[in-house]
C-alpha atoms as a PDB file:
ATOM      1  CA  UNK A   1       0.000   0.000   0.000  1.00  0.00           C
ATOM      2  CA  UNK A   2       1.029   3.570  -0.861  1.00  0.00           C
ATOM      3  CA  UNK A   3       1.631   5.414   2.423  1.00  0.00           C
ATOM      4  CA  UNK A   4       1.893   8.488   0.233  1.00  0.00           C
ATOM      5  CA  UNK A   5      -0.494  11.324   0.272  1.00  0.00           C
ATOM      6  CA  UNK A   6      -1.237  11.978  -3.571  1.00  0.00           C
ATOM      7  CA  UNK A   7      -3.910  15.063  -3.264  1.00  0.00           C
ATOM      8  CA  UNK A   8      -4.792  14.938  -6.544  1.00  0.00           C
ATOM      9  CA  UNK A   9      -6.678  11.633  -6.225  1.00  0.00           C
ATOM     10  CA  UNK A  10      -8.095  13.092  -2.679  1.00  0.00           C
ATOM     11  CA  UNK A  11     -11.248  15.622  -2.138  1.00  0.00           C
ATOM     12  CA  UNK A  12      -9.421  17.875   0.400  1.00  0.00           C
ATOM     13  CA  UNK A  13     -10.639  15.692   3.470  1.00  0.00           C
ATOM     14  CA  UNK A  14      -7.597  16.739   5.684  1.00  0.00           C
ATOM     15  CA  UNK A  15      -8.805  20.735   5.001  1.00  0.00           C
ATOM     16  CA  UNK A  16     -12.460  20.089   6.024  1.00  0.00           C
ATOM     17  CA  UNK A  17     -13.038  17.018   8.297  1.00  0.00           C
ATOM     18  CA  UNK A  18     -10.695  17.646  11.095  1.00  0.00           C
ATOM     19  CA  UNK A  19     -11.349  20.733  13.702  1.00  0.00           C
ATOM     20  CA  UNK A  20      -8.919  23.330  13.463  1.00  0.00           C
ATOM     21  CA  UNK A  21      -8.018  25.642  16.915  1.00  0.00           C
ATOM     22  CA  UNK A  22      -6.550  28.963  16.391  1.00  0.00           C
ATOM     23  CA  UNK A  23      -2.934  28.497  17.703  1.00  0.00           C
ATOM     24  CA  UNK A  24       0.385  28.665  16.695  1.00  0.00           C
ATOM     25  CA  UNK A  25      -0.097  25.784  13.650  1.00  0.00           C
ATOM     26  CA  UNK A  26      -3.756  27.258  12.711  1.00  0.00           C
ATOM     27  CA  UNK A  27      -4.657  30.994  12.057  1.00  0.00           C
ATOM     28  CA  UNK A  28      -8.096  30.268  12.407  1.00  0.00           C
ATOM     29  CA  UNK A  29     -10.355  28.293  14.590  1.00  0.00           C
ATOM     30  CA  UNK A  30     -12.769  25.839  11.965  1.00  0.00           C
ATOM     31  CA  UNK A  31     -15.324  23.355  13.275  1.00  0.00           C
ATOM     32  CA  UNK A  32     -14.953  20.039  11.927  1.00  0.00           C
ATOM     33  CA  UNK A  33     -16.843  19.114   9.061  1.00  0.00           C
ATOM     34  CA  UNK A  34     -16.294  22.434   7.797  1.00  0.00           C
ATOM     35  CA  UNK A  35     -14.288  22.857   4.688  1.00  0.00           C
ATOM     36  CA  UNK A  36     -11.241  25.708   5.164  1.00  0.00           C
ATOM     37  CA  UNK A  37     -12.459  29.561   3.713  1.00  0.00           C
ATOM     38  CA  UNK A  38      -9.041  27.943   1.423  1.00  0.00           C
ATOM     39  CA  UNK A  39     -10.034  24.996   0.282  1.00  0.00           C
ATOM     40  CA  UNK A  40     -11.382  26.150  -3.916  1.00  0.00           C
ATOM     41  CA  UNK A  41     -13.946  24.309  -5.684  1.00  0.00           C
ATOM     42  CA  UNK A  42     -11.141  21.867  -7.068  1.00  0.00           C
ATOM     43  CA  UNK A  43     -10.128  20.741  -4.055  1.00  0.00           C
ATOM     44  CA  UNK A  44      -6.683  22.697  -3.769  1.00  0.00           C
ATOM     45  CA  UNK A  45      -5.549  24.997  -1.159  1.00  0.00           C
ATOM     46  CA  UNK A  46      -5.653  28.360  -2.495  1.00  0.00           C
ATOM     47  CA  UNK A  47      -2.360  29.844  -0.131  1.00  0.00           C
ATOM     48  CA  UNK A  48      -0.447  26.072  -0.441  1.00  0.00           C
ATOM     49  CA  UNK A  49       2.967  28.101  -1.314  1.00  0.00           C
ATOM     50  CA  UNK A  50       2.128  30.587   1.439  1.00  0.00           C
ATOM     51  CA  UNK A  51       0.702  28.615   4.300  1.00  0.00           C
ATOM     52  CA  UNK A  52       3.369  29.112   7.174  1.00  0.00           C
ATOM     53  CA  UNK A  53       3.859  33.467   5.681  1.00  0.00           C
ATOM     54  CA  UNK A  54      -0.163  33.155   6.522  1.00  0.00           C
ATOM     55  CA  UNK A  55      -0.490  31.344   9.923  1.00  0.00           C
ATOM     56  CA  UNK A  56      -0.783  27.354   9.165  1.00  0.00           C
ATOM     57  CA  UNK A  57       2.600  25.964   9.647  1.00  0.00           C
ATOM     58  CA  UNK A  58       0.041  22.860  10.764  1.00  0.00           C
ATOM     59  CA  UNK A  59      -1.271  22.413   7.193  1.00  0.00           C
ATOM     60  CA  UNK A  60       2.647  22.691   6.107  1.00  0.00           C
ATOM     61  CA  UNK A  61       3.707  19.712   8.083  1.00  0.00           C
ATOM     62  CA  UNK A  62       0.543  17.350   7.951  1.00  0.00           C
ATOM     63  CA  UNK A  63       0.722  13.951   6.029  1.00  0.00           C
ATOM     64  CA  UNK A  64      -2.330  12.248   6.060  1.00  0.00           C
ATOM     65  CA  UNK A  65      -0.054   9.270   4.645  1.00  0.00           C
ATOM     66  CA  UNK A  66      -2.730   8.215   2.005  1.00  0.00           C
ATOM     67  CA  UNK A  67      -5.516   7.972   3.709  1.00  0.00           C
ATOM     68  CA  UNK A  68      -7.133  10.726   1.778  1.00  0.00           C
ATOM     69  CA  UNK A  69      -7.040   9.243  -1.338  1.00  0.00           C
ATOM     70  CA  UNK A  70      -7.866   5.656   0.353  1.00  0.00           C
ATOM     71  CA  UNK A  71     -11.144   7.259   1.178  1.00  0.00           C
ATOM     72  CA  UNK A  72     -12.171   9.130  -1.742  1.00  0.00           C
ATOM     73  CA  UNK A  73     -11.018   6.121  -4.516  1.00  0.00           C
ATOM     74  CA  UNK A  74     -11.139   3.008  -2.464  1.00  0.00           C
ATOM     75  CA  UNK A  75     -14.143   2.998   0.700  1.00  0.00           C
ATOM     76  CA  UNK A  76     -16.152   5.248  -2.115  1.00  0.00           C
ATOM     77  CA  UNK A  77     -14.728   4.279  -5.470  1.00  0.00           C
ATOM     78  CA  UNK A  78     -14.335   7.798  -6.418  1.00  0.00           C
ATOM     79  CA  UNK A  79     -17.172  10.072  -5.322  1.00  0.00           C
ATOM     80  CA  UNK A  80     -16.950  12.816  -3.285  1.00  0.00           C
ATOM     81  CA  UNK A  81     -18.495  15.242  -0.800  1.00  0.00           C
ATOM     82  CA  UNK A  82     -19.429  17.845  -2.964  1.00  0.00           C
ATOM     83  CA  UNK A  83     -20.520  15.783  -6.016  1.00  0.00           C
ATOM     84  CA  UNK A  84     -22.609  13.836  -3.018  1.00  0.00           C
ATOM     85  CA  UNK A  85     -23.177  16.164  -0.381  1.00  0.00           C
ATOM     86  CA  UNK A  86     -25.217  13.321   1.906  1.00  0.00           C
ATOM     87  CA  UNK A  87     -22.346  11.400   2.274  1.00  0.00           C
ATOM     88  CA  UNK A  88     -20.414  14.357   3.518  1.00  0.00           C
ATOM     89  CA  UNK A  89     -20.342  13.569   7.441  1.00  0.00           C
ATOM     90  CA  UNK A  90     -20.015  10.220   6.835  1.00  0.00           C
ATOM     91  CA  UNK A  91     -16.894  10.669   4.531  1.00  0.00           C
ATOM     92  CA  UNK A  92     -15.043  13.223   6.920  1.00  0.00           C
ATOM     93  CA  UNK A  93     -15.773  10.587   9.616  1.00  0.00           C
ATOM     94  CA  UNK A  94     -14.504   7.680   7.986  1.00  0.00           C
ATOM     95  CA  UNK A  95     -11.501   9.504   7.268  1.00  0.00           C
ATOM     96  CA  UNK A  96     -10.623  10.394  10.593  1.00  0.00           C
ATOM     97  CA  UNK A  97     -10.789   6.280  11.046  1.00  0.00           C
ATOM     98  CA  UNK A  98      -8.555   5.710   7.965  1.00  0.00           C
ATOM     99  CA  UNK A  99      -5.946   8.138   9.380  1.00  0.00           C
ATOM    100  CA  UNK A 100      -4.948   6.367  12.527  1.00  0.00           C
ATOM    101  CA  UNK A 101      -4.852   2.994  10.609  1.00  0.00           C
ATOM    102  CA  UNK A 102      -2.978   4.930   7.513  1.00  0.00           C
ATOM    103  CA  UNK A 103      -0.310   6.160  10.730  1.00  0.00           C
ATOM    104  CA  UNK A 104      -0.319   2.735  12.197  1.00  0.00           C
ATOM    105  CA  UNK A 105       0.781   0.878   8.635  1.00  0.00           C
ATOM    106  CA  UNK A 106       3.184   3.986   8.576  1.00  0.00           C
ATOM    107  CA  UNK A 107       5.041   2.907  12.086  1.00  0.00           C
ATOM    108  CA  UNK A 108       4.472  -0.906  11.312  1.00  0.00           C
ATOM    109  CA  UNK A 109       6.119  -0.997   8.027  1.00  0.00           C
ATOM    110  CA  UNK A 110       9.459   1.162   9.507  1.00  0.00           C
ATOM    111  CA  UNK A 111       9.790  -1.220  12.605  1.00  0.00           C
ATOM    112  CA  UNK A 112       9.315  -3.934  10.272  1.00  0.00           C
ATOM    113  CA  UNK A 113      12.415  -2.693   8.526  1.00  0.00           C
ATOM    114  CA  UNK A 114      14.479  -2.314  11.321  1.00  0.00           C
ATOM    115  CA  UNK A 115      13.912  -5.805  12.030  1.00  0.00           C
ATOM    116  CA  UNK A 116      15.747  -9.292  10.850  1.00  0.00           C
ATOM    117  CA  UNK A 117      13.852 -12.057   9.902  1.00  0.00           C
ATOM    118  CA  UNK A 118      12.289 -13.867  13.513  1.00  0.00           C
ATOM    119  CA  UNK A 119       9.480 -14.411  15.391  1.00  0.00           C
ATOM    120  CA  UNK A 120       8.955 -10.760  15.804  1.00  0.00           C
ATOM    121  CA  UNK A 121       8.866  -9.517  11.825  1.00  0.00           C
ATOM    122  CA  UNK A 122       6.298 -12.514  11.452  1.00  0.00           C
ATOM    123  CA  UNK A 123       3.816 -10.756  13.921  1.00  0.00           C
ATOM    124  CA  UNK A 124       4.502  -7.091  12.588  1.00  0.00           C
ATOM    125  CA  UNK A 125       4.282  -8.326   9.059  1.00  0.00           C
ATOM    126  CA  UNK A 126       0.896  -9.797   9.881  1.00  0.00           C
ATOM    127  CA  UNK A 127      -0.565  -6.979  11.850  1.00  0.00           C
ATOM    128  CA  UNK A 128       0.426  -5.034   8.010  1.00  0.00           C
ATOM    129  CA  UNK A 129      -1.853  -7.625   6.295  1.00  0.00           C
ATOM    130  CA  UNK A 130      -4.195  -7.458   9.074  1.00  0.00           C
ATOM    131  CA  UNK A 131      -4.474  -3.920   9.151  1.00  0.00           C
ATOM    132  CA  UNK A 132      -4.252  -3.252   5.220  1.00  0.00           C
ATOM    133  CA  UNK A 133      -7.410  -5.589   5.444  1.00  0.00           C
ATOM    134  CA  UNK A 134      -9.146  -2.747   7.545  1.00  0.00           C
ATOM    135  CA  UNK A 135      -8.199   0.100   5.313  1.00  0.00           C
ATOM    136  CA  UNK A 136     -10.121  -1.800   2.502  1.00  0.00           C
ATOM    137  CA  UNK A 137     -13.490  -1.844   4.790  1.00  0.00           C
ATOM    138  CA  UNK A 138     -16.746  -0.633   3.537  1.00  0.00           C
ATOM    139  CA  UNK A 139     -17.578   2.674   5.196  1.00  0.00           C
ATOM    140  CA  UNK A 140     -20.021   1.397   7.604  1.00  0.00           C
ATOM    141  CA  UNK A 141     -17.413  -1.285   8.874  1.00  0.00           C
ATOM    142  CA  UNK A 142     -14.717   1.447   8.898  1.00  0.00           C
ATOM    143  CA  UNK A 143     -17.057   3.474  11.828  1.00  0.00           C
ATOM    144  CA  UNK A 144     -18.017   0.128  13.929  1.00  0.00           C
ATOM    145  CA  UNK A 145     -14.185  -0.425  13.894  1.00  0.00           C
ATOM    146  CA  UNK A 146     -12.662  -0.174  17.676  1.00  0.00           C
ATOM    147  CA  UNK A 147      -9.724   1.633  16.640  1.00  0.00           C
ATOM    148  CA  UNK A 148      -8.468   2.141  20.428  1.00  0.00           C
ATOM    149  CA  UNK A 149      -8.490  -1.556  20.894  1.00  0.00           C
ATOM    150  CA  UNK A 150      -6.331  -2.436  17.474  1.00  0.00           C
ATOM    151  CA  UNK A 151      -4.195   0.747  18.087  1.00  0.00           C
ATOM    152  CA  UNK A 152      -3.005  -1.168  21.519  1.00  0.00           C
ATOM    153  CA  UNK A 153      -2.097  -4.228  20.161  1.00  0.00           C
ATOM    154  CA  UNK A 154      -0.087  -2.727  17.112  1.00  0.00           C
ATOM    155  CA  UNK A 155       1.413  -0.559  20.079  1.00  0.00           C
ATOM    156  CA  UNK A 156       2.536  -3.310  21.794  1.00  0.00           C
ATOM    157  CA  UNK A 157       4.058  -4.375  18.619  1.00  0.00           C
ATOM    158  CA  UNK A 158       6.011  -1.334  18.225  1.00  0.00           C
ATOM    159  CA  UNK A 159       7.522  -1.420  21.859  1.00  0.00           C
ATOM    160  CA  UNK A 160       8.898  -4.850  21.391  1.00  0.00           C
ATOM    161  CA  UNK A 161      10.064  -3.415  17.964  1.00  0.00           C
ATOM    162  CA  UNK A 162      11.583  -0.228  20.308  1.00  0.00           C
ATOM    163  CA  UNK A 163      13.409  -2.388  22.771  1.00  0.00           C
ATOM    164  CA  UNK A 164      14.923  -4.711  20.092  1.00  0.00           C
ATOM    165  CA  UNK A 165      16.094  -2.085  17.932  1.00  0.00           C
ATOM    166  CA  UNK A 166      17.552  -0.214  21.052  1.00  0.00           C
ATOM    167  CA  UNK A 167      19.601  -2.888  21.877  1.00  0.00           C
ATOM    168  CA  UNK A 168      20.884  -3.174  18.578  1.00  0.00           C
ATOM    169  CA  UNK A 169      22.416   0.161  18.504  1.00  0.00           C
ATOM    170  CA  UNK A 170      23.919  -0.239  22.402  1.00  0.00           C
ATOM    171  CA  UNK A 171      25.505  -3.170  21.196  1.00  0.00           C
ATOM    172  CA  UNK A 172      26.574  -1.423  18.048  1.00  0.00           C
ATOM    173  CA  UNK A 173      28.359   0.890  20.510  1.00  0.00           C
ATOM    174  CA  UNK A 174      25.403   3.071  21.505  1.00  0.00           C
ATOM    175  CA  UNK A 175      23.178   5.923  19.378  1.00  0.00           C
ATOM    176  CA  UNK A 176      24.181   9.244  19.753  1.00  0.00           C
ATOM    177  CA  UNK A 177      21.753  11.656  22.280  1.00  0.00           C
ATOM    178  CA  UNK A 178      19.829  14.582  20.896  1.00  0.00           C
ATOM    179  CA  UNK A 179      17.758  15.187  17.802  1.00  0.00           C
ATOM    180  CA  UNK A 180      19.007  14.843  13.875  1.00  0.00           C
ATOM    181  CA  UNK A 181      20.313  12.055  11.939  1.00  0.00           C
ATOM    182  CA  UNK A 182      23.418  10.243  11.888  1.00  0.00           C
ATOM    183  CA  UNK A 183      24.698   8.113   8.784  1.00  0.00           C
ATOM    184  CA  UNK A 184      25.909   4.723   9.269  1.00  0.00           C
ATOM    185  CA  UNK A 185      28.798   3.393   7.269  1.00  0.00           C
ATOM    186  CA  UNK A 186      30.405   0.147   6.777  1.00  0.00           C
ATOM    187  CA  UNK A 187      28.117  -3.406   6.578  1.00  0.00           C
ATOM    188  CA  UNK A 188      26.881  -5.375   9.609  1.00  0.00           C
ATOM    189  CA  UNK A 189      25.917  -4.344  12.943  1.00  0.00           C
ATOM    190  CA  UNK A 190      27.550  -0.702  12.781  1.00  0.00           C
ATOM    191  CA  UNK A 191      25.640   0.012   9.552  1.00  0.00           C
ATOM    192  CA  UNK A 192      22.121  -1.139  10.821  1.00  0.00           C
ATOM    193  CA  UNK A 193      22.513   0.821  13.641  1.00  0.00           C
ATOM    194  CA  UNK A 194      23.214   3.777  11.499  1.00  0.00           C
ATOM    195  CA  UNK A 195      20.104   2.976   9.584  1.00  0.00           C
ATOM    196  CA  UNK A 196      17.984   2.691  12.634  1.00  0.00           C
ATOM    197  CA  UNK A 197      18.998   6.033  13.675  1.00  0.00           C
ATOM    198  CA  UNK A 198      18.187   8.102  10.659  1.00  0.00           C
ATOM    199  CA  UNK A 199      14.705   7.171  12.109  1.00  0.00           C
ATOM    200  CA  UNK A 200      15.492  10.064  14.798  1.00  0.00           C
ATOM    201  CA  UNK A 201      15.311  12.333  11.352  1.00  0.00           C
ATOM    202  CA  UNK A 202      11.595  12.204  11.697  1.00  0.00           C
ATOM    203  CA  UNK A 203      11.385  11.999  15.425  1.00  0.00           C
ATOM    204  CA  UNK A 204       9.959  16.216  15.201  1.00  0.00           C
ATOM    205  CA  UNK A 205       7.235  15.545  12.778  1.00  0.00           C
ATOM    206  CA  UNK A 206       6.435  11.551  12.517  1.00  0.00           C
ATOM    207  CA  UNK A 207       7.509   9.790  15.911  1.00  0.00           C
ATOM    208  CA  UNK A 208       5.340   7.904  18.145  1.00  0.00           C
ATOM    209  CA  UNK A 209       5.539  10.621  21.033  1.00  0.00           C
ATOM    210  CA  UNK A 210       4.128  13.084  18.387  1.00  0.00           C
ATOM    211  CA  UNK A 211       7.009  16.058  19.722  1.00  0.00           C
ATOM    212  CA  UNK A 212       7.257  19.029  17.763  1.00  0.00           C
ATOM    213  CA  UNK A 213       3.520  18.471  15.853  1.00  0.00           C
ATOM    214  CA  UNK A 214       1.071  17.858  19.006  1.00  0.00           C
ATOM    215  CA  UNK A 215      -0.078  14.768  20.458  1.00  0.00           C
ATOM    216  CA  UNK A 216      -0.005  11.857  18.381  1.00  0.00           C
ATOM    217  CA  UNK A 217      -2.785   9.297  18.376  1.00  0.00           C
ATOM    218  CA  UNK A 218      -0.724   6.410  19.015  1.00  0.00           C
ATOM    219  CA  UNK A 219       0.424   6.032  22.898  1.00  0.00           C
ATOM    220  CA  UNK A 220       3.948   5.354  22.915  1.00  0.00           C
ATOM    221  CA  UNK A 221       6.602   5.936  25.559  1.00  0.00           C
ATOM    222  CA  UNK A 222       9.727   5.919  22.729  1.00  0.00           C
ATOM    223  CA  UNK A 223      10.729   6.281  19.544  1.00  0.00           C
ATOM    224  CA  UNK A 224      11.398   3.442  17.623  1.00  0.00           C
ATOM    225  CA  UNK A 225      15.589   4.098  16.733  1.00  0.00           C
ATOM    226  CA  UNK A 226      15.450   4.828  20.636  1.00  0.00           C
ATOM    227  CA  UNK A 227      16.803   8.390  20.198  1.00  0.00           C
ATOM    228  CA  UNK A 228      17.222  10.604  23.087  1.00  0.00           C
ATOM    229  CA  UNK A 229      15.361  13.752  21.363  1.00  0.00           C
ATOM    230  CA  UNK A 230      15.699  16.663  23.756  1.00  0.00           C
ATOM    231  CA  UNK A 231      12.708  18.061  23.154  1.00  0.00           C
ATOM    232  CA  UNK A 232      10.410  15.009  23.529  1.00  0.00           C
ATOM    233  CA  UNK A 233       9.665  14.458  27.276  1.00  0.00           C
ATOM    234  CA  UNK A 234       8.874  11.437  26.216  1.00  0.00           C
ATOM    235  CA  UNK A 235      12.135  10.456  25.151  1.00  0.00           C
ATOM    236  CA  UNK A 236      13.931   7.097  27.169  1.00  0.00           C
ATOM    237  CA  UNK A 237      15.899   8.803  30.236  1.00  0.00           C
END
């Protein structure tokens, strides 16, 4: 599955079903289910190449990681809330759904890759397959779905994922503390651990404790390369 967002293919859900709060990511305060004084008739942002100069360094940063266009061509083959206006709150709802599973395959597939083949790949390769099979719900499904209850086990997942890759890099002589990548040279060991830490590249925007974007909506106490991001109080002492 494409983890990309590809807007074109997307009816500009992430500008119209979440809430926005006037703040320091959002200039405005918009309910949810209420599409952005932005958002034109063709679905594009009309400020995209001005968004942080006008107040929403939030709509700069967020990745809806394909959900959007999950939604729009997959749970409704390619309608739309404008085009069919009664579907409109159940669209924007659905797509709130699809966004936590969309960030769940997201951390899934990169602990997956930071894993060898074992016992523990096996179970985060099937929780992919299991939930890819969700994202490909009908609608109606999509809504009954307790995403609280499959967010925990995939979390649990992802701290066993944590811990392993962790001690990887101690016994690969131990990541480097603070934010920002570091590039791992050489083959073996050394080299994987390098490769697990470029993960602390997206520790601001995409990791688990959400630091640097707001809370995240997946309760974990690290981030998966283990990094010791100063700015995430969240980060492993």
């Amino acid at each position: 599955m494409d983890l990309r967002a590809d807007c074109a293919r997307c009816a500009g859900l992430c500008c119209t079903a979440p809430a926005f709060t006037a703040s320091a990511d959002f200039a405005i305060d918009k309910p949810a289910g209420q599409p952005c004084p932005h958002l034109q008739r063709d679905f594009r942002c009309g400020i995209h190449d001005q968004l942080r100069q006008r107040g929403f360094p939030g709509c700069a940063v967020y990745d809806c990681l394909g959900a959007g266009q999950q939604v729009v061509q997959v749970t409704y083959g390619g309608q739309d809330w404008r085009r069919a206006p009664a579907l409109a709150g159940q669209m924007f709802a659905v797509f709130l759904v699809m966004r936590q599973l969309h960030e769940l395959l997201w951390y899934l597939s990169e602990a997956a890759a930071l894993q060898q083949r074992g016992p523990l790949h096996d179970e985060l390769s099937r929780a992919i397959e299991e939930t890819g099979q969700l994202t490909r719900s009908s609608a109606e499904d999509l809504l009954r779905l307790d995403v609280a209850a499959h967010r925990e086990d995939v979390s649990r997942l992802l701290l066993a994922a944590s811990e392993r890759a962790r001690s990887g890099i101690a016994a690969a002589g131990g990541a480097r503390a603070g934010p920002g990548p570091e590039t791992g040279t050489g083959t073996g060991t050394a080299a994987a651990a390098g490769r697990r830490h470029r993960w602390t590249s997206l520790g601001c925007t995409r990791a688990p404790c959400g630091a640097g974007t707001g809370p995240s909506t997946i309760p974990l106490q690290v981030g998966i390369c283990g990094s010791r991001c100063g700015r995430c109080p969240l980060a492993p002492p």
